[in-house]
C-alpha atoms as a PDB file:
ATOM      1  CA  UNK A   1     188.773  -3.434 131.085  1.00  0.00           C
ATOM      2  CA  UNK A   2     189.759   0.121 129.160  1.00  0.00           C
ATOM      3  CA  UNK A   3     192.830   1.609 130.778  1.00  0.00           C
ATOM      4  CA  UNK A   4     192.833   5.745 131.728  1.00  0.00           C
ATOM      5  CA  UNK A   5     194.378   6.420 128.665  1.00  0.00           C
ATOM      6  CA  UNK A   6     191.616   4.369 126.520  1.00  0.00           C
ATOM      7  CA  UNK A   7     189.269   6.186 128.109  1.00  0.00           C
ATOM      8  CA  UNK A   8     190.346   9.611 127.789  1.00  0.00           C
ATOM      9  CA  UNK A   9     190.690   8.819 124.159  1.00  0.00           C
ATOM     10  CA  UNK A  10     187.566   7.718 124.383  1.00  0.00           C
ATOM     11  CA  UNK A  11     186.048  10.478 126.013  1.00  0.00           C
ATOM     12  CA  UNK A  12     187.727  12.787 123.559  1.00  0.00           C
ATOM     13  CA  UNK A  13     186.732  10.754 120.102  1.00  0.00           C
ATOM     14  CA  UNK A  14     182.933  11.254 121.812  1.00  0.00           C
ATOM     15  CA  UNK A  15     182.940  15.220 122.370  1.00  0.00           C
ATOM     16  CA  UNK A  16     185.138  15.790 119.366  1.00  0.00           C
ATOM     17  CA  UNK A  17     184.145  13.486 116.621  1.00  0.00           C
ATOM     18  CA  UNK A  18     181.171  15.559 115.323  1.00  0.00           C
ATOM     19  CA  UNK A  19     183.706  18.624 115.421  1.00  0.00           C
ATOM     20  CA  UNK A  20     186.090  16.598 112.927  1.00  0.00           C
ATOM     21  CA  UNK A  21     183.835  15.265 111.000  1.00  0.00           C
ATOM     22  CA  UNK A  22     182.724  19.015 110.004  1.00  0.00           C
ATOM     23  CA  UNK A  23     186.435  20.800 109.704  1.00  0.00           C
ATOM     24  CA  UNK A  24     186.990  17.106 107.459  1.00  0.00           C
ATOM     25  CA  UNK A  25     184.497  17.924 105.195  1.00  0.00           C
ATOM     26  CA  UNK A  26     185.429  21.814 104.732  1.00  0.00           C
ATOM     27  CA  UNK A  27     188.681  20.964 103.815  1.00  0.00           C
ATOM     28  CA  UNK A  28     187.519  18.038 101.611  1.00  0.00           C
ATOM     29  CA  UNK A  29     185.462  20.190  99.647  1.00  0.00           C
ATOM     30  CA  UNK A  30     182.096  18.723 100.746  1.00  0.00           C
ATOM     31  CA  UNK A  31     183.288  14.970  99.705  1.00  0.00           C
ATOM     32  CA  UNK A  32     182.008  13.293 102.803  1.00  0.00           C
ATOM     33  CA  UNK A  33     183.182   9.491 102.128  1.00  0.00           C
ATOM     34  CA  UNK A  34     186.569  10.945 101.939  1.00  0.00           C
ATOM     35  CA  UNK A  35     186.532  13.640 105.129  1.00  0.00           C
ATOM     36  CA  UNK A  36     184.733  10.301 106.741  1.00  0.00           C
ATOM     37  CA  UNK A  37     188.394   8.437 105.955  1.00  0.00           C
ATOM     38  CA  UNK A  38     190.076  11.314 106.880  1.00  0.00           C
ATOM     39  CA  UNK A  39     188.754  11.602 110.201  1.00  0.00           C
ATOM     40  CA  UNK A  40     189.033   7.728 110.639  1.00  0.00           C
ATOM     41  CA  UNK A  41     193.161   8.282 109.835  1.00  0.00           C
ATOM     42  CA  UNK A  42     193.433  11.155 112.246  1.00  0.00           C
ATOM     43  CA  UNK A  43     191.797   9.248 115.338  1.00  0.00           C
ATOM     44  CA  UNK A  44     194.097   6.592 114.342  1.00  0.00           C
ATOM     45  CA  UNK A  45     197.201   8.310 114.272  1.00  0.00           C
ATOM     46  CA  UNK A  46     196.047  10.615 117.582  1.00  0.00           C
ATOM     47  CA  UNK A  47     195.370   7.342 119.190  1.00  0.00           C
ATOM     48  CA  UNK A  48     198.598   6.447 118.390  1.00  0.00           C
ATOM     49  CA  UNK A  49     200.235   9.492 119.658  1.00  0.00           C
ATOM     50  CA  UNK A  50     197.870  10.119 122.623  1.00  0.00           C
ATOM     51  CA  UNK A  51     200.945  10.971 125.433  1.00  0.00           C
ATOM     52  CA  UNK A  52     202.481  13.799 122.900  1.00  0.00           C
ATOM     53  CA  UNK A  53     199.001  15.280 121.955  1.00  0.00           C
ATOM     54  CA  UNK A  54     197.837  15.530 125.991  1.00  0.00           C
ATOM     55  CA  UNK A  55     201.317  17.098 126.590  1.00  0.00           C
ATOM     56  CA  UNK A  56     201.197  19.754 123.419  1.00  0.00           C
ATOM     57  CA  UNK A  57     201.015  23.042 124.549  1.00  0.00           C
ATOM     58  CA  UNK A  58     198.742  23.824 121.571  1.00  0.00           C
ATOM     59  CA  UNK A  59     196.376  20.810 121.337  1.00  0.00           C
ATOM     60  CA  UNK A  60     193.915  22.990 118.644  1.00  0.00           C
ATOM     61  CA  UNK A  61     196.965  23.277 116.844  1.00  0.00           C
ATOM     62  CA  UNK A  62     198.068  19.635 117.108  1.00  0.00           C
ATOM     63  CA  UNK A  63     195.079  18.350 116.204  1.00  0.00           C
ATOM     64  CA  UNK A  64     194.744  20.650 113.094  1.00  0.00           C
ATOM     65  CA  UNK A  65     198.369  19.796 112.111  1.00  0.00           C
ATOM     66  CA  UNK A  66     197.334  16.386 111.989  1.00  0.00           C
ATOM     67  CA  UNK A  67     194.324  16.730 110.053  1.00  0.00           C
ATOM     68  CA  UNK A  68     196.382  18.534 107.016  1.00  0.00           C
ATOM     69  CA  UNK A  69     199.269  15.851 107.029  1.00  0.00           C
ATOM     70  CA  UNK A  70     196.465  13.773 107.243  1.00  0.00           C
ATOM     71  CA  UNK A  71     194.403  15.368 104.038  1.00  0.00           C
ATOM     72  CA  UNK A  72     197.785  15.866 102.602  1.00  0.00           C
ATOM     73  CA  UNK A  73     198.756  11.971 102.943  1.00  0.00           C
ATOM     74  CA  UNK A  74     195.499  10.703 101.278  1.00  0.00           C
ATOM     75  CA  UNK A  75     195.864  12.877  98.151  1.00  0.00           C
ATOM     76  CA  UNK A  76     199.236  11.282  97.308  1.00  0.00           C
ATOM     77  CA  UNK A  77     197.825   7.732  97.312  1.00  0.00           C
ATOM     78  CA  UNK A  78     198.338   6.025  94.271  1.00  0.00           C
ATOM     79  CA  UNK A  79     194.989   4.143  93.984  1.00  0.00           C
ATOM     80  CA  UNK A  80     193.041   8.145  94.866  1.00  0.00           C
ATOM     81  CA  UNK A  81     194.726   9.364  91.721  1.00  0.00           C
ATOM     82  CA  UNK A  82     192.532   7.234  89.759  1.00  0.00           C
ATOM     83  CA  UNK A  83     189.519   7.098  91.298  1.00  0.00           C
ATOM     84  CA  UNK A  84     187.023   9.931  90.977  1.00  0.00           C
ATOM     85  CA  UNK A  85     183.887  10.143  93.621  1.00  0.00           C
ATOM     86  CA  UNK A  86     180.570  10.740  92.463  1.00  0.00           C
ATOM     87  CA  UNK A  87     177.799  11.806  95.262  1.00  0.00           C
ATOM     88  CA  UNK A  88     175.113  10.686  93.220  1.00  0.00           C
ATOM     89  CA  UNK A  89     175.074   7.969  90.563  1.00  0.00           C
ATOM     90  CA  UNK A  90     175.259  10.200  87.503  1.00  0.00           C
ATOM     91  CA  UNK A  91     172.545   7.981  84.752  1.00  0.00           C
ATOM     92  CA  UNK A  92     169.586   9.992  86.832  1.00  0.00           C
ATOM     93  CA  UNK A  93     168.187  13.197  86.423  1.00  0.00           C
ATOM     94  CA  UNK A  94     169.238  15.359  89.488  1.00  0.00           C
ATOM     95  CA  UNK A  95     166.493  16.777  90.993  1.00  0.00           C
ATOM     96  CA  UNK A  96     166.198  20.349  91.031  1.00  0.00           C
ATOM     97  CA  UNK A  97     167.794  22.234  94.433  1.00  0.00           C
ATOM     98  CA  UNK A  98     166.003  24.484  96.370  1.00  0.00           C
ATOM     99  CA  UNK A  99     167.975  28.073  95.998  1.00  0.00           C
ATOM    100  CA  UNK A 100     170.207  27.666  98.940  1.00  0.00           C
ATOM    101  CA  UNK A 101     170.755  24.704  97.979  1.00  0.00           C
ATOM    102  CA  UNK A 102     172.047  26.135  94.957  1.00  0.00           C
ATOM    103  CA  UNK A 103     174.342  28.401  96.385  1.00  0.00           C
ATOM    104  CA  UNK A 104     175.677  25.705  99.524  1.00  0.00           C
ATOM    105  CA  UNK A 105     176.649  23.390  96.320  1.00  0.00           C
ATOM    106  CA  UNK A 106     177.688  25.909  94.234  1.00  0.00           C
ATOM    107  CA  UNK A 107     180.550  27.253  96.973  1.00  0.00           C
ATOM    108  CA  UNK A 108     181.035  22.963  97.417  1.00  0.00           C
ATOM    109  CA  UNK A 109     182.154  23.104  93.653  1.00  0.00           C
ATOM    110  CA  UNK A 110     183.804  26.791  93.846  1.00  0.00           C
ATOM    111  CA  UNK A 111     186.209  25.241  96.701  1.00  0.00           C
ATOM    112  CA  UNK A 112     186.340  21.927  94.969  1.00  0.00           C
ATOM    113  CA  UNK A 113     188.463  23.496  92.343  1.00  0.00           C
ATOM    114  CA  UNK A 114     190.736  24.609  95.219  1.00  0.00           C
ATOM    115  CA  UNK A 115     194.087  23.023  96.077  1.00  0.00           C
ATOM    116  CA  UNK A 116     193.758  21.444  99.042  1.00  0.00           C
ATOM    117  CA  UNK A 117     196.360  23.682 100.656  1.00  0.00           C
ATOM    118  CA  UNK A 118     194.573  26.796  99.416  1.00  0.00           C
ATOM    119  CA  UNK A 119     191.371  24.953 100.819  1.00  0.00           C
ATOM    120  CA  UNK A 120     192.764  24.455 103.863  1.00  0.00           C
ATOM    121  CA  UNK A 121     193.923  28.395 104.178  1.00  0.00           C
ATOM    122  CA  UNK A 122     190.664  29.349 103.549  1.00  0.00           C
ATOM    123  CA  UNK A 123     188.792  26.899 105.727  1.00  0.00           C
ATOM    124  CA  UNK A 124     191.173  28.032 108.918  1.00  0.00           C
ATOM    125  CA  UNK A 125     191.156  31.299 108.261  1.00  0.00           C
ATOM    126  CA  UNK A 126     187.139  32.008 107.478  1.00  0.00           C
ATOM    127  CA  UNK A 127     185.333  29.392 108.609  1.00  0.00           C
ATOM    128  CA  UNK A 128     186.919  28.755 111.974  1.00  0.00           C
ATOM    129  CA  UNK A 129     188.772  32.490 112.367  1.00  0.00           C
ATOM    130  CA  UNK A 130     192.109  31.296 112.931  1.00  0.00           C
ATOM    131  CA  UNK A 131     194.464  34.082 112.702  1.00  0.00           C
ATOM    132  CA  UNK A 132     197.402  33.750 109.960  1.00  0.00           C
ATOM    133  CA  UNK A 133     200.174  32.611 112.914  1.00  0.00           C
ATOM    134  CA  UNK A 134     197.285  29.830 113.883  1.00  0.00           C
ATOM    135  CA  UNK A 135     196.712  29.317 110.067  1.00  0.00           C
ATOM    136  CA  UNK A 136     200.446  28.528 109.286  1.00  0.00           C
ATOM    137  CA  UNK A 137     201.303  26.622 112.295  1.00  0.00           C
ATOM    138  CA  UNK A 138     198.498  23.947 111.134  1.00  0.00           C
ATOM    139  CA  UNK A 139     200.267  23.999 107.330  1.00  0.00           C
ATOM    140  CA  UNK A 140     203.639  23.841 108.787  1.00  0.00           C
ATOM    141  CA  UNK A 141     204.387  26.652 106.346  1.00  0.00           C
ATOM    142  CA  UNK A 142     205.023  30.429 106.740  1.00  0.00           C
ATOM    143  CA  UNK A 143     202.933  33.147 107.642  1.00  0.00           C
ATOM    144  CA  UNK A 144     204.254  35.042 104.478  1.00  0.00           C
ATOM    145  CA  UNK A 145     202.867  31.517 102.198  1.00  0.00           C
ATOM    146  CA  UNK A 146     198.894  31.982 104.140  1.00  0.00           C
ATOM    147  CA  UNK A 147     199.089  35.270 103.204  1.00  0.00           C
ATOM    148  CA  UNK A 148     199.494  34.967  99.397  1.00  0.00           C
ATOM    149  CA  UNK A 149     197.687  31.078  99.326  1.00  0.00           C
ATOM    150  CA  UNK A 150     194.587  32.857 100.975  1.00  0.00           C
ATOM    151  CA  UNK A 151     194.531  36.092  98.580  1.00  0.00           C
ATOM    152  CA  UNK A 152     195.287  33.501  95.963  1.00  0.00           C
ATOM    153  CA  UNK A 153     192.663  31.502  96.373  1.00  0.00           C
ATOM    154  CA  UNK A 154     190.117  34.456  97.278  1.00  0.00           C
ATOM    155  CA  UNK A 155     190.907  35.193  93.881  1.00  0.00           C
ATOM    156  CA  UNK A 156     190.148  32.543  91.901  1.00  0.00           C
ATOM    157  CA  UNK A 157     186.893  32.176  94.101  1.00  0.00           C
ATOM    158  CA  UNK A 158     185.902  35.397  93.048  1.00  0.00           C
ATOM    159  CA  UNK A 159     186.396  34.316  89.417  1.00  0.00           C
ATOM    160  CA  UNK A 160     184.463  30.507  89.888  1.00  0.00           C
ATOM    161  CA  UNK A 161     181.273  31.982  91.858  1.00  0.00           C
ATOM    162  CA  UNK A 162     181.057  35.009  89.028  1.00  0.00           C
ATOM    163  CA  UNK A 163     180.721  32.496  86.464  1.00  0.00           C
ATOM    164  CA  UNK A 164     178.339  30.416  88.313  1.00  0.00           C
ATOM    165  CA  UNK A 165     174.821  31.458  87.895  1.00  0.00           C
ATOM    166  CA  UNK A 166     173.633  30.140  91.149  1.00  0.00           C
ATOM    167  CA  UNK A 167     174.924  33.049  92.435  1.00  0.00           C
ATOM    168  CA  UNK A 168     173.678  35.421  89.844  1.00  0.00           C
ATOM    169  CA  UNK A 169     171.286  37.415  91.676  1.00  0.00           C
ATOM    170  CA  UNK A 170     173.318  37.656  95.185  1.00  0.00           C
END
């Protein structure tokens, strides 16, 4: 028999998951094995600390927080260092993308060359409209650092997607 607290957990890893999964994957850069692990660790560790997150007076924030310690935790394993993740096995011919297709994998690879905090600016502040006080609560870091990491890394987007021709005729 699940207690009340397993089941709100419960409850919230049902409406929620989906949610994560997709934020996991932004700020992975499109690598879904690892935003799949990266979810997996956040559940874990909210699990763990269920009684503070139902108290927060910010749970958005909380749970964002969480998710970039969480992001930020993986990349300094010692075994990820070495390993690199293909999405495909790379001896076959890749078959040739639609146009959007083109374009969705062509911002995958633009944000792939991202730091993950610059990533994570970006993904916070355009994809889910956070505003910059939101933004730098869930970095822990100033509003001053979103600022310059998001014009930063607007920058460098601007120079990746010019040079790829996917996006040529936009």
């Amino acid at each position: 028999m699940r207690s009340e607290r397993d089941e709100q957990f419960h409850r919230f890893v049902v409406s929620r998951r989906s949610g994560l999964v997709r934020t996991a994957t932004l700020l992975t850069a499109g690598d879904a094995h690892l935003a799949e692990d990266l979810v997996q660790s956040v559940l874990t560790k909210l699990y763990v600390a269920w009684p503070a997150f139902r108290q927060a007076d910010n749970p958005e924030g909380y749970l964002r927080r969480v998710m970039v310690n969480a992001l930020t935790d993986e990349r300094r394993r010692w075994w990820r260092r070495r390993e690199e993740s293909m999405a495909d096995v790379p001896d076959l011919p890749a078959a040739e993308p639609a146009r959007q297709g083109e374009v969705a994998d062509g911002l995958r690879a633009a944000l792939k060359q991202l730091p993950p905090r610059m990533r994570a600016a970006l993904v916070f502040r355009y994809v889910y409209d956070l505003d910059v006080a939101d933004t730098a609560d869930a970095l822990g870091c100033s509003e001053g650092t979103v600022k310059s990491q998001t014009s930063r890394a607007l920058d460098r987007l601007r120079v990746v997607i010019g040079e790829n021709p996917a996006f040529a005729h936009r």
